[in-house]
N, C-alpha and C. Protein backbone atom coordinates (compact mmCIF):
# COMPACT_ATOMS: atom_id res chain seq x y z
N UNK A 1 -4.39 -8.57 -9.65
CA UNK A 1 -4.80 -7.83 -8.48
C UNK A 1 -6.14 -7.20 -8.78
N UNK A 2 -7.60 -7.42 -7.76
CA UNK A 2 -8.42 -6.82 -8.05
C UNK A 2 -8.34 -5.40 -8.08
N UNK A 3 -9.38 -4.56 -8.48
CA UNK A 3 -8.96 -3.01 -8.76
C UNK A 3 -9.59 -2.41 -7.59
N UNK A 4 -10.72 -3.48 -6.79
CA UNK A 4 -10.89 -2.50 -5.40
C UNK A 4 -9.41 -3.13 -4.51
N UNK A 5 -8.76 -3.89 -4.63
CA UNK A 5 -7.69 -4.17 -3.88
C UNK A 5 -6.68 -2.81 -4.03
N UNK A 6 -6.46 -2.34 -4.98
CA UNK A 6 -5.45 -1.51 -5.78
C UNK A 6 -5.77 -0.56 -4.96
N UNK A 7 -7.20 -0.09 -5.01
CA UNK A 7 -8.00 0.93 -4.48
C UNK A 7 -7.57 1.63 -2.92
N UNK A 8 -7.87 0.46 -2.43
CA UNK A 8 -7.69 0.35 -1.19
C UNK A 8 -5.85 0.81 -0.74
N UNK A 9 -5.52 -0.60 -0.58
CA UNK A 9 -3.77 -0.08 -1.08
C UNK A 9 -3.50 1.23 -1.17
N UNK A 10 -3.67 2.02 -2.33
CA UNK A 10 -3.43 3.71 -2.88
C UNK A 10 -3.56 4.35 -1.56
N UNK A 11 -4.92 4.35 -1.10
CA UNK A 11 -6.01 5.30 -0.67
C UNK A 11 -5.25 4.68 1.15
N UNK A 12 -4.63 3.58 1.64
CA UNK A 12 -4.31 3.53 2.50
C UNK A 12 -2.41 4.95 2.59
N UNK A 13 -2.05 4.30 1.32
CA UNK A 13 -0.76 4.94 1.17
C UNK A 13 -0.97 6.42 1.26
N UNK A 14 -1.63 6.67 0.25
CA UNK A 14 -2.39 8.22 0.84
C UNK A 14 -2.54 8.87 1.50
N UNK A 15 -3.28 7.61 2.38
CA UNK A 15 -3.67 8.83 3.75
C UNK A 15 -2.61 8.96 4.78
N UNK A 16 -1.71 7.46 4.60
CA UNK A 16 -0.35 7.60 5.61
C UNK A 16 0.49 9.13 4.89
N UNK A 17 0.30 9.13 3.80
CA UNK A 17 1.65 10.37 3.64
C UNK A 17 0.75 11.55 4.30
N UNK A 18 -0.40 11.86 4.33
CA UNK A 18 -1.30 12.85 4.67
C UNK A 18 -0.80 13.25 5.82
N UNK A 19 -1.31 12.02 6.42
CA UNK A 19 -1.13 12.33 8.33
C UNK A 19 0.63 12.71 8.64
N UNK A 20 1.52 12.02 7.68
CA UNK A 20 2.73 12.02 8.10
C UNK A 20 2.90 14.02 6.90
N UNK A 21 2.59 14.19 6.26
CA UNK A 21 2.71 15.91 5.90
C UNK A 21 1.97 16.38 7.21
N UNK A 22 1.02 16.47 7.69
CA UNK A 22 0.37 17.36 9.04
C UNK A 22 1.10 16.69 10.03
N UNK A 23 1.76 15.59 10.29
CA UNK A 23 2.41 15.33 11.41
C UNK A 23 3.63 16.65 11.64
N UNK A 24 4.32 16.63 10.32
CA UNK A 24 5.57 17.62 9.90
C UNK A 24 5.00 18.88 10.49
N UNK A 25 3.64 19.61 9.82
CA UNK A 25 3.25 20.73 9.76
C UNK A 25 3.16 21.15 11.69
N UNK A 26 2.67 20.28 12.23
CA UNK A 26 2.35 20.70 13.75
C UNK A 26 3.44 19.64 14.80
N UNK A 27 4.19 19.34 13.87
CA UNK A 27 5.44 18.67 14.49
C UNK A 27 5.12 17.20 15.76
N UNK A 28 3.96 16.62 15.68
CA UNK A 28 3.42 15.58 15.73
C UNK A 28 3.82 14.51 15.53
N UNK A 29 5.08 13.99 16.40
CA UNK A 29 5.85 13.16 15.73
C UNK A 29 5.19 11.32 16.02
N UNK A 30 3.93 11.56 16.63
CA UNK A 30 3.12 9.80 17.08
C UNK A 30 2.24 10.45 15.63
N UNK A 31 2.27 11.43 15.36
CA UNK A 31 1.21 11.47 13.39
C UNK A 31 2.23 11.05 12.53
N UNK A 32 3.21 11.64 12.87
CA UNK A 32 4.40 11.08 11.45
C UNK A 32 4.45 10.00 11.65
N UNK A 33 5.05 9.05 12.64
CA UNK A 33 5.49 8.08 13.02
C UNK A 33 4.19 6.92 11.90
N UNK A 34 2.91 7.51 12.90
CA UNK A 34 1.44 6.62 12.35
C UNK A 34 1.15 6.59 10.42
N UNK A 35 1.64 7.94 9.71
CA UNK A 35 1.49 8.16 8.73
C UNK A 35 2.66 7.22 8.19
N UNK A 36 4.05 7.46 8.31
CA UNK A 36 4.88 6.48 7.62
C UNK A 36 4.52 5.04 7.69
N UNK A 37 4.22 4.23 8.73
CA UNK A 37 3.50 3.02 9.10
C UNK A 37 2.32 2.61 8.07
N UNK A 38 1.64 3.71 7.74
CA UNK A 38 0.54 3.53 6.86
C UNK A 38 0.72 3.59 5.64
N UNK A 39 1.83 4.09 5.66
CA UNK A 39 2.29 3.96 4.36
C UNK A 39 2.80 2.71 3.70
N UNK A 40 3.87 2.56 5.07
CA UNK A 40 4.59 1.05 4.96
C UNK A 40 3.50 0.05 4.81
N UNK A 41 2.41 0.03 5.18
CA UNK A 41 1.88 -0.97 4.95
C UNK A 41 0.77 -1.03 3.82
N UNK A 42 0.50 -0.40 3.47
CA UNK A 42 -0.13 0.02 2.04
C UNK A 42 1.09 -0.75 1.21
N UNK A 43 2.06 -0.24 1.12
CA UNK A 43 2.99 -0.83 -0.26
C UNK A 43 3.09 -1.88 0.44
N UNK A 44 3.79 -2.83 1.19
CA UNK A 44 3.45 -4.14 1.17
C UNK A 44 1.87 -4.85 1.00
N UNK A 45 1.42 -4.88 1.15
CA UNK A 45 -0.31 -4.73 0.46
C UNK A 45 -0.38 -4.94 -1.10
N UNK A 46 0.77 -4.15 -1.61
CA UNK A 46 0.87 -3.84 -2.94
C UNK A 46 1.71 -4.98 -3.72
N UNK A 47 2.56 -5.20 -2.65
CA UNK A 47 3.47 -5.90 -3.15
C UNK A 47 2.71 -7.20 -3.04
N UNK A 48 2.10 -7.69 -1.89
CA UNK A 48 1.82 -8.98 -2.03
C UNK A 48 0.76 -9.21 -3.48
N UNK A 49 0.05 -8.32 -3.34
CA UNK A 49 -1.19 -8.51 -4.47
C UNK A 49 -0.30 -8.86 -5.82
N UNK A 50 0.88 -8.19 -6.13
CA UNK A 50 1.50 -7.97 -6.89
C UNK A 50 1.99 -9.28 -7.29
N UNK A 51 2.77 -10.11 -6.33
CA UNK A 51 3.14 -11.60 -6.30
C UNK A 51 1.64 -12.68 -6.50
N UNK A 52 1.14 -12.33 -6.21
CA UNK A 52 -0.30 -13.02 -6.55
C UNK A 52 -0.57 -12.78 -7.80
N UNK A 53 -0.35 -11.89 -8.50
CA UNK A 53 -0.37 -11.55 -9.84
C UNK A 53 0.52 -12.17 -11.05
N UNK A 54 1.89 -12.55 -10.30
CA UNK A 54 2.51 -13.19 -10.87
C UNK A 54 2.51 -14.14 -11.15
N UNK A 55 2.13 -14.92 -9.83
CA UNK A 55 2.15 -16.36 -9.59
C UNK A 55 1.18 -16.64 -10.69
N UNK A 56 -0.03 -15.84 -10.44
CA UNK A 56 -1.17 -16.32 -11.29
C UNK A 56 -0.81 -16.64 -12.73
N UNK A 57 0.05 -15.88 -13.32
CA UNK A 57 0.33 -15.61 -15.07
C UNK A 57 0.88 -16.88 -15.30
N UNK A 58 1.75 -17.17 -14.20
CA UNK A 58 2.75 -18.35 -14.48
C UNK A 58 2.26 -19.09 -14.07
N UNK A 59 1.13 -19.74 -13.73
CA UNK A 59 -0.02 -20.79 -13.53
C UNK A 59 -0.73 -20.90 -14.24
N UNK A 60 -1.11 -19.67 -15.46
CA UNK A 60 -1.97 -19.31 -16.43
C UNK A 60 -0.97 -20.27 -17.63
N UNK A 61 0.18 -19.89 -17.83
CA UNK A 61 1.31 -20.23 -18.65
C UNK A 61 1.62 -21.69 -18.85
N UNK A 62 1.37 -21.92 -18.01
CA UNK A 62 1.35 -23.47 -17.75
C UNK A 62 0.36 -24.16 -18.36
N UNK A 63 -0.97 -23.84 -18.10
CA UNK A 63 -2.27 -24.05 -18.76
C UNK A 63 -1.93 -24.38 -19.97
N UNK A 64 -1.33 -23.53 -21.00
CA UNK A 64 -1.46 -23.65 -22.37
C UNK A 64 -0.57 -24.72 -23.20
C-alpha cells in the first residue's frame, strides 16, 4: 500500500469520527450519520489497499 494511500485513508477516517464527535456535541444527527459513513469508507479503502498488498507478496513469492 502506497504511504500517500495510507495517508489519505487515516485522514478520511479522521475526519468522519470528527464530524460524527460534533454531530453528538450539537446533536446533528445528518453530521453523525455523514461522519460514520466517512468513516466506513476510509476503512474499506484500507482494507482493499490491504488485499492488494497481499496479493502482491504472494505474486512476489512466486517469483522466487
Amino acid at each position: 500500500m502506497g504511504t500517500d494511500d495510507k495517508i489519505s485513508n487515516k485522514a478520511e477516517e479522521l475526519k468522519g469520527r470528527a464530524k460524527e464527535n460534533i454531530g453528538d456535541l450539537t446533536d446533528d444527527e445528518d453530521l453523525q450519520a455523514e461522519g460514520r459513513a466517512d468513516q466506513a469508507e476510509g476503512g474499506l479503502k484500507q482494507a482493499g489497499e490491504k488485499v492488494k498488498d497481499a496479493a502482491e507478496k504472494v505474486k512476489d513469492a512466486f517469483k522466487k
